[in-house]
Protein backbone atom coordinates (compact mmCIF):
# COMPACT_ATOMS: atom_id res chain seq x y z
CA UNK A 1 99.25 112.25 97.83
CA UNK A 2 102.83 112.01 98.87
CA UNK A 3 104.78 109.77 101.76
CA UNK A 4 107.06 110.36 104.11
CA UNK A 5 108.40 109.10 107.21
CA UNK A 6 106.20 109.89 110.51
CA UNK A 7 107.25 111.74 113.35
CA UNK A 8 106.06 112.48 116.65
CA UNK A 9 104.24 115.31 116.40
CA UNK A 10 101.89 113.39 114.25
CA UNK A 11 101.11 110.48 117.36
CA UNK A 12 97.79 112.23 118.10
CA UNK A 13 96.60 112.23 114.58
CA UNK A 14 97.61 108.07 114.52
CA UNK A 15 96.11 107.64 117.52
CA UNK A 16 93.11 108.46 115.85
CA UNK A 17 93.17 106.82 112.92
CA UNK A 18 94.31 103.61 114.24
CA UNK A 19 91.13 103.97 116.47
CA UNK A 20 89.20 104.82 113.37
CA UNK A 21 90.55 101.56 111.68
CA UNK A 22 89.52 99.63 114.84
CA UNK A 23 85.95 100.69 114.59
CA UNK A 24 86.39 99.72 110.49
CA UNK A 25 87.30 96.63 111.43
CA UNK A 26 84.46 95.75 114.19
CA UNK A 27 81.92 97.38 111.66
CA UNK A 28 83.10 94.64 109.03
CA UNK A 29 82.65 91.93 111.25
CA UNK A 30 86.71 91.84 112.25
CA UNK A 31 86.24 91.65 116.42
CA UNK A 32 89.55 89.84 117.21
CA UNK A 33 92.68 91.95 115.37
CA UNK A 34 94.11 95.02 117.10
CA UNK A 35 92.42 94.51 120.17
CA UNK A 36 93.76 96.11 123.89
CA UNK A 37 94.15 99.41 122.09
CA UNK A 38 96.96 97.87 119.39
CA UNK A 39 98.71 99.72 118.20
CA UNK A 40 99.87 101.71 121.14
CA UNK A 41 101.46 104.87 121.54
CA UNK A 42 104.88 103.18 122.69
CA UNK A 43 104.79 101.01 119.84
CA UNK A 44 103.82 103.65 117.40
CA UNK A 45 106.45 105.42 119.16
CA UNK A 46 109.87 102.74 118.46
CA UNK A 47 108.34 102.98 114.77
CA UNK A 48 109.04 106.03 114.30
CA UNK A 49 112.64 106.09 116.15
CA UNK A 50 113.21 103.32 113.79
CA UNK A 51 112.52 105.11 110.72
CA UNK A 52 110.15 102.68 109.38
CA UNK A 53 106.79 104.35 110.46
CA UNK A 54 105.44 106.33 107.10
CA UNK A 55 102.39 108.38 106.64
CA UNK A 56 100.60 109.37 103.25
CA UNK A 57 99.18 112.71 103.16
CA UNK A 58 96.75 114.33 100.96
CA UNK A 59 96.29 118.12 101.11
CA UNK A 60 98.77 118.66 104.09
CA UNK A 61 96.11 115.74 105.78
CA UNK A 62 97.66 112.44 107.40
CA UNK A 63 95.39 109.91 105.47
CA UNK A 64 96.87 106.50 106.13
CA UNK A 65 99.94 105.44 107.73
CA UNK A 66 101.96 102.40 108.07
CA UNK A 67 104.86 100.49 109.01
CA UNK A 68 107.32 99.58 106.30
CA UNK A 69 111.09 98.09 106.41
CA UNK A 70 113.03 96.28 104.07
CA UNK A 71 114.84 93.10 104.98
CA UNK A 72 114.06 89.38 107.06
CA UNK A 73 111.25 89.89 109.24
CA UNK A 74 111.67 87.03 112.00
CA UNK A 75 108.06 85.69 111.83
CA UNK A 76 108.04 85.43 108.26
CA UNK A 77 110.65 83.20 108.79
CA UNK A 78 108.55 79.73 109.23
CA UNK A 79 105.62 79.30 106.81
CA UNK A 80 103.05 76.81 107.44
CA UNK A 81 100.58 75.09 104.54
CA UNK A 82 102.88 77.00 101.93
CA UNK A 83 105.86 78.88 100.43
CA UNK A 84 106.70 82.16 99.71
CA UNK A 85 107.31 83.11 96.24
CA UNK A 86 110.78 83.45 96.46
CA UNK A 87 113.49 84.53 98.72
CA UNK A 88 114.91 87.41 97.49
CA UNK A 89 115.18 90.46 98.97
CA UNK A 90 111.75 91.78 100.50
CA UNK A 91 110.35 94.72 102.06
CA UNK A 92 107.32 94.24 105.08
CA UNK A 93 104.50 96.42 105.54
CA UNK A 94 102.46 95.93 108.88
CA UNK A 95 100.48 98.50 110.22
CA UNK A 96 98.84 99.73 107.44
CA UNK A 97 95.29 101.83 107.98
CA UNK A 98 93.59 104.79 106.20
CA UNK A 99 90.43 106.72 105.78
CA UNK A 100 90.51 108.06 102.16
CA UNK A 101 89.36 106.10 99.19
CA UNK A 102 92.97 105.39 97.50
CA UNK A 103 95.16 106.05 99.97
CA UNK A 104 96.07 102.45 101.48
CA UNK A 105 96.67 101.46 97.31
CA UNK A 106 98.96 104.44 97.35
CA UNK A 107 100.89 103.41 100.11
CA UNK A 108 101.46 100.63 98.92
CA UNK A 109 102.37 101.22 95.02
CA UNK A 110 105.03 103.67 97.19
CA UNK A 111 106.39 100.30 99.32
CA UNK A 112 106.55 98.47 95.51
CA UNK A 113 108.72 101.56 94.08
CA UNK A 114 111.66 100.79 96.99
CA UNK A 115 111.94 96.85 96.74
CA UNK A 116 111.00 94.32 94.12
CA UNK A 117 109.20 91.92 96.79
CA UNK A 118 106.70 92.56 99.28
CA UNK A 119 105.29 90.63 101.97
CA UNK A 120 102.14 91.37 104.22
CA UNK A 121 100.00 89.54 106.22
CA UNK A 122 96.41 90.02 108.48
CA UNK A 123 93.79 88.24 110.55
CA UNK A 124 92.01 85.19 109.24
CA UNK A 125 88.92 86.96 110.31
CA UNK A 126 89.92 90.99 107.76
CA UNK A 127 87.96 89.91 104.82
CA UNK A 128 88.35 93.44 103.60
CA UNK A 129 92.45 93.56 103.81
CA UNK A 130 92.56 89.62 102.37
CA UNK A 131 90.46 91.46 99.13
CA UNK A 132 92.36 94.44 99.43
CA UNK A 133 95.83 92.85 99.19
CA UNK A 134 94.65 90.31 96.54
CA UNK A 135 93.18 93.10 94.71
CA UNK A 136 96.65 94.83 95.01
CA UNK A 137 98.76 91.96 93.22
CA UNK A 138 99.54 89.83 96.47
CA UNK A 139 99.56 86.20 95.98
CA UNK A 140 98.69 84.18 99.30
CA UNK A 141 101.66 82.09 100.41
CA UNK A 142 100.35 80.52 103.55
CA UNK A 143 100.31 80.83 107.41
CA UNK A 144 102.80 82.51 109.41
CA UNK A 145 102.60 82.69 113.26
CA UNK A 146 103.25 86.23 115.26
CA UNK A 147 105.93 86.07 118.54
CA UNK A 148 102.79 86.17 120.57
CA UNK A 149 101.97 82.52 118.97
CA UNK A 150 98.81 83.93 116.79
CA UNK A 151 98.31 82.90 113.06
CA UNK A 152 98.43 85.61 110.12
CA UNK A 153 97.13 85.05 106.47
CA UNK A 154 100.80 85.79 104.72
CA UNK A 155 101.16 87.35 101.09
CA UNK A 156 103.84 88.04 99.51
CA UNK A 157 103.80 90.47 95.91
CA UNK A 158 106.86 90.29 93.32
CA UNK A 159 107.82 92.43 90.43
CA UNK A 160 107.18 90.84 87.85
């Protein structure tokens, strides 16, 4: 597998898999994240022209993708029923989806190789991403709160 940044040529293949990772989510019992089509195009779109959309690839195959940029992310700022680790230096991933075994793990052991702290957070309601990024050496931290006003799980990971 190997990473690098996304471009528009690949939108119709992320269209897709975001609308794969949708249908994951509903099939897991996850009906209220990424609803209204989220991500859309135009988002997926300033991601990229920011340089902070990635995909992973596997045999010349987009296989997961996700958002990733290092520095203060402004609704990470407040934490509610918490603290984060520390605060040093971090890198954010949002966005994050996939559809081969490995890949999302991959993605982020690549996020972990750029800064020594990560943070991430999902829906109270993504059982599978709360095991996934528990499983991947996240620590929860507590509740952070979107610009839209909704609450997020929030995790942070540090090298240790």
């Amino acid at each position: 597998m190997i990473i690098r940044p996304a471009n528009v040529s690949d939108l119709p293949d992320l269209m897709q898999l975001f609308d794969e990772a949708r249908g994951f989510m509903r099939a897991h019992g996850n009906m209220n994240q990424w609803v209204g089509g989220y991500p859309q195009e135009e988002l997926l779109r300033s991601d990229i022209a920011s340089g902070c959309s990635y995909v992973c690839e596997e045999d010349n195959q987009i296989v997961a993708s996700f958002y990733f940029r290092q520095g203060v992310d402004p609704t990470y700022l407040e934490i509610e029923g918490g603290a984060w680790l520390n605060d040093e230096p971090y890198g954010v991933i949002h966005r994050i989806a996939s559809r081969a075994k490995g890949a999302a793990t991959f993605c982020v052991q690549w996020c972990a190789g750029q800064v020594d702290n990560l943070r991430i957070d999902t829906h109270r309601d993504n059982y599978v991403m709360q095991n996934f990024v528990k499983k991947n050496g996240f620590s929860y931290c507590g509740i952070i709160h979107l610009e839209n006003g909704d609450e997020r799980l929030a995790y942070q990971r540090r090298k240790v």
